[in-house]
C-alpha atoms as a PDB file:
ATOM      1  CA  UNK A   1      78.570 142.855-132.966  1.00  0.00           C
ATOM      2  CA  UNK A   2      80.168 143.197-135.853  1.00  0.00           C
ATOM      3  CA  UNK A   3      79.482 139.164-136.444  1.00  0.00           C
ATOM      4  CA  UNK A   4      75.855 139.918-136.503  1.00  0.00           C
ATOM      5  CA  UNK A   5      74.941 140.485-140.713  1.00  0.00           C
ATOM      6  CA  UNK A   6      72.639 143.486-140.807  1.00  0.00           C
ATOM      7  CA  UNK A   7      70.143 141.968-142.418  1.00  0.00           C
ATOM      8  CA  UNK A   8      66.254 141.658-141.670  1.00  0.00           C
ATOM      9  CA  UNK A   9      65.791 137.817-142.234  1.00  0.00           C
ATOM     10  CA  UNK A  10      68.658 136.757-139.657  1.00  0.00           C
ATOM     11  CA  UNK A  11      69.229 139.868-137.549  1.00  0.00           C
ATOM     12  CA  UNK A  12      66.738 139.249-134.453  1.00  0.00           C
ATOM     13  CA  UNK A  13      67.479 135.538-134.400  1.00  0.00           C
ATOM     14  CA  UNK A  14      70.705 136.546-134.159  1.00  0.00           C
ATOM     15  CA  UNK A  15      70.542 139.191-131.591  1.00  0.00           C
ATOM     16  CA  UNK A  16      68.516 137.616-129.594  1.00  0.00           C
ATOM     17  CA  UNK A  17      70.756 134.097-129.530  1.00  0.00           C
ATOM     18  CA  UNK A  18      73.553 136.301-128.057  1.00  0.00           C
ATOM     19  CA  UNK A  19      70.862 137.768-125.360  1.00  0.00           C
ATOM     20  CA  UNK A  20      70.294 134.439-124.056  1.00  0.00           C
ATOM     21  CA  UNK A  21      73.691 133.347-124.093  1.00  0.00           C
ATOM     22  CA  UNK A  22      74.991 136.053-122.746  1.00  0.00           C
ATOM     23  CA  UNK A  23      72.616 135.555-119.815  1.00  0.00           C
ATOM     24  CA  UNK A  24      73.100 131.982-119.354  1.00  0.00           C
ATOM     25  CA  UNK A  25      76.783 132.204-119.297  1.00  0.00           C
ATOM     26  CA  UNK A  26      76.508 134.985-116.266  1.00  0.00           C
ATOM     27  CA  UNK A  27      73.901 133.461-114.607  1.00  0.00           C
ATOM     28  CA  UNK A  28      76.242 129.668-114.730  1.00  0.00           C
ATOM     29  CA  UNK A  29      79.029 131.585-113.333  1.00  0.00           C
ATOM     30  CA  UNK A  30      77.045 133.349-110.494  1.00  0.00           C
ATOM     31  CA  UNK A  31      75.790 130.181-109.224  1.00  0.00           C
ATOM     32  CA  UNK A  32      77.572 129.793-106.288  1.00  0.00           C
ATOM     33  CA  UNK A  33      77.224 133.075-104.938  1.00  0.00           C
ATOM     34  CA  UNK A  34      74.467 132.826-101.996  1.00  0.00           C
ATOM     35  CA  UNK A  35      71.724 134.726-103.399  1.00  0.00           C
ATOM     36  CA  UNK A  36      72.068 132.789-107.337  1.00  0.00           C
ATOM     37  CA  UNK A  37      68.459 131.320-106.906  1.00  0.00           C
ATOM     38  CA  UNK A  38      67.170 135.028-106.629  1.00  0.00           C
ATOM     39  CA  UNK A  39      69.208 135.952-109.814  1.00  0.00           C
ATOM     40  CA  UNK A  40      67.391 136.830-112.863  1.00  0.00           C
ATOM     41  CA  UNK A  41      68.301 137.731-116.096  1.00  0.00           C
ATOM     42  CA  UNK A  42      65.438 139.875-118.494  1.00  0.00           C
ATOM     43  CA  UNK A  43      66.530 139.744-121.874  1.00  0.00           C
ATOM     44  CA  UNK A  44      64.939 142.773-124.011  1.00  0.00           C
ATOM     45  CA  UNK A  45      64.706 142.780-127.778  1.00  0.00           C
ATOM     46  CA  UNK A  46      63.139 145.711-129.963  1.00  0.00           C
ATOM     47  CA  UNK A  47      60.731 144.217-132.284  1.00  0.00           C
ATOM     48  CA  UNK A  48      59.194 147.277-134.082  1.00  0.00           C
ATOM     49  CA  UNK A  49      59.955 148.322-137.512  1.00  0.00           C
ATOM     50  CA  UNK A  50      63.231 149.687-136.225  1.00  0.00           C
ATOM     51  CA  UNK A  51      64.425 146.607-134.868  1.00  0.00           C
ATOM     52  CA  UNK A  52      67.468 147.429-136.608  1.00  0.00           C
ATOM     53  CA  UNK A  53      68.906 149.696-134.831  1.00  0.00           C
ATOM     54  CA  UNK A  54      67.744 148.244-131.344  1.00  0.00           C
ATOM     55  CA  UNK A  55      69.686 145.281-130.278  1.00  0.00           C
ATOM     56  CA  UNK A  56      69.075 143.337-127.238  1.00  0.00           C
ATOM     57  CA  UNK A  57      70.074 144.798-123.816  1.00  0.00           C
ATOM     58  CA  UNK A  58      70.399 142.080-120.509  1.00  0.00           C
ATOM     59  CA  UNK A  59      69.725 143.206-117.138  1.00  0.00           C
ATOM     60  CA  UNK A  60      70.418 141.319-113.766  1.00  0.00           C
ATOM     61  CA  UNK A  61      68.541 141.784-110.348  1.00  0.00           C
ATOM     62  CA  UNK A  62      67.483 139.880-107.072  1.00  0.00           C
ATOM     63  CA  UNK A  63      63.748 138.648-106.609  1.00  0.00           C
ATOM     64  CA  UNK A  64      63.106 140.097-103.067  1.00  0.00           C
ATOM     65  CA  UNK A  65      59.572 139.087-102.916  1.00  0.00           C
ATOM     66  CA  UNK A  66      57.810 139.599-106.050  1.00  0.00           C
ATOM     67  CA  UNK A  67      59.130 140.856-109.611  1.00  0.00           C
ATOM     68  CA  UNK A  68      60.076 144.267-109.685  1.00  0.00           C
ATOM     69  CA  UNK A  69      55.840 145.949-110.828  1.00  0.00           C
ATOM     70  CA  UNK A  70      57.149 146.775-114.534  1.00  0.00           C
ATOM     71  CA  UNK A  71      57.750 143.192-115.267  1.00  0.00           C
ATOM     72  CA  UNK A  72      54.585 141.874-113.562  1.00  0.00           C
ATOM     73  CA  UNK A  73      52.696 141.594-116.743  1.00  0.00           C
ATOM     74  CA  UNK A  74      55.650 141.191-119.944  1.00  0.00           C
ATOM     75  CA  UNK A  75      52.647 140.663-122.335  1.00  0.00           C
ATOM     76  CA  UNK A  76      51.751 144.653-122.419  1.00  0.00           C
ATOM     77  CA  UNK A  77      55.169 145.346-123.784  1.00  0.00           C
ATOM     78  CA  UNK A  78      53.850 145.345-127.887  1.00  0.00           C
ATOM     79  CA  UNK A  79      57.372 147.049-129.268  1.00  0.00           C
ATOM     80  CA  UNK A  80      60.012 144.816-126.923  1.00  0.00           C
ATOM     81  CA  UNK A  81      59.688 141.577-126.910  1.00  0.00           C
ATOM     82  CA  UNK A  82      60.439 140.761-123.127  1.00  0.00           C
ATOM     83  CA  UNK A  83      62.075 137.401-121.345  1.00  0.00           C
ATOM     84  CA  UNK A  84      62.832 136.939-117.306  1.00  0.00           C
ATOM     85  CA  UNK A  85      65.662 133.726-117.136  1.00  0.00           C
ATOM     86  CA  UNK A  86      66.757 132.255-113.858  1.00  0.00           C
ATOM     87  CA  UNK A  87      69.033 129.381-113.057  1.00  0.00           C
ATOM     88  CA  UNK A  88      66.148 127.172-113.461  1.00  0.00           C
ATOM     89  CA  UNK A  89      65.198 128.487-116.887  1.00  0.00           C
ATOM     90  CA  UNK A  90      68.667 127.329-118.571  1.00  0.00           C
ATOM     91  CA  UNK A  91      68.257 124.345-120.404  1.00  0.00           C
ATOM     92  CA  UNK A  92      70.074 120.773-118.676  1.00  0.00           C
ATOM     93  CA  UNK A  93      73.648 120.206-119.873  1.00  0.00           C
ATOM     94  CA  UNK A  94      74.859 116.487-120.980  1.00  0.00           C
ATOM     95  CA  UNK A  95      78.126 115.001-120.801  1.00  0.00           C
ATOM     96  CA  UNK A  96      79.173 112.170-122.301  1.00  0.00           C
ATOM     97  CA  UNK A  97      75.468 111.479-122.999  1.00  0.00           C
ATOM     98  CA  UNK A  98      74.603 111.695-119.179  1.00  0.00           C
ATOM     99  CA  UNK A  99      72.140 114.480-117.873  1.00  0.00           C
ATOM    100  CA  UNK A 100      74.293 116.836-115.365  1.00  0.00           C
ATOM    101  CA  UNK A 101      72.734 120.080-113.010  1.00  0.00           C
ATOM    102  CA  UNK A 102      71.477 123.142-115.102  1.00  0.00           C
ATOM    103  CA  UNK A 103      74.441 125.153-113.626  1.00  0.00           C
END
């Protein structure tokens, strides 16, 4: 992390970018593995006044049902702020100007 400028006007952008690429990149490469449309990702970012020192921390788990109760409702978290990314969540990929699967 040392890439990351500690600094209050980049830092969670920052942080944050990695997160979610981080994420996407492990979630691309489990793909093929039979249970990779159950895969999700949460992405968790401090966002209180020590922010600083928090970072961003990426889980993985299989949906077996419904989302594991604590991330039911992400919107009561007020000092995190909270995503939940799976395969379908990742943004399309283009080559050569031509749309190709999200994987």
């Amino acid at each position: 992390m040392h890439s990351v400028k500690i600094g209050s006007d980049t830092y969670l952008n920052r942080v944050v970018s990695r997160g979610f690429g981080f994420a996407g990149a492990c979630l691309r490469r489990a793909r093929d593995l039979p249970e990779a449309q159950g895969l999700r990702a949460v992405v968790i970012t401090g966002v209180d006044d020590g922010f600083l020192t928090h970072g961003t921390t990426v889980k993985f788990f299989l949906v077996r049902g419904n989302l594991p109760e604590r991330y039911q409702d992400i919107e009561r978290f007020r000092i995190e702020a909270i995503a939940l990314v799976g395969l379908a969540d990742l943004p399309a990929r283009t080559v050569g100007g031509h749309r190709v699967d999200r994987t």
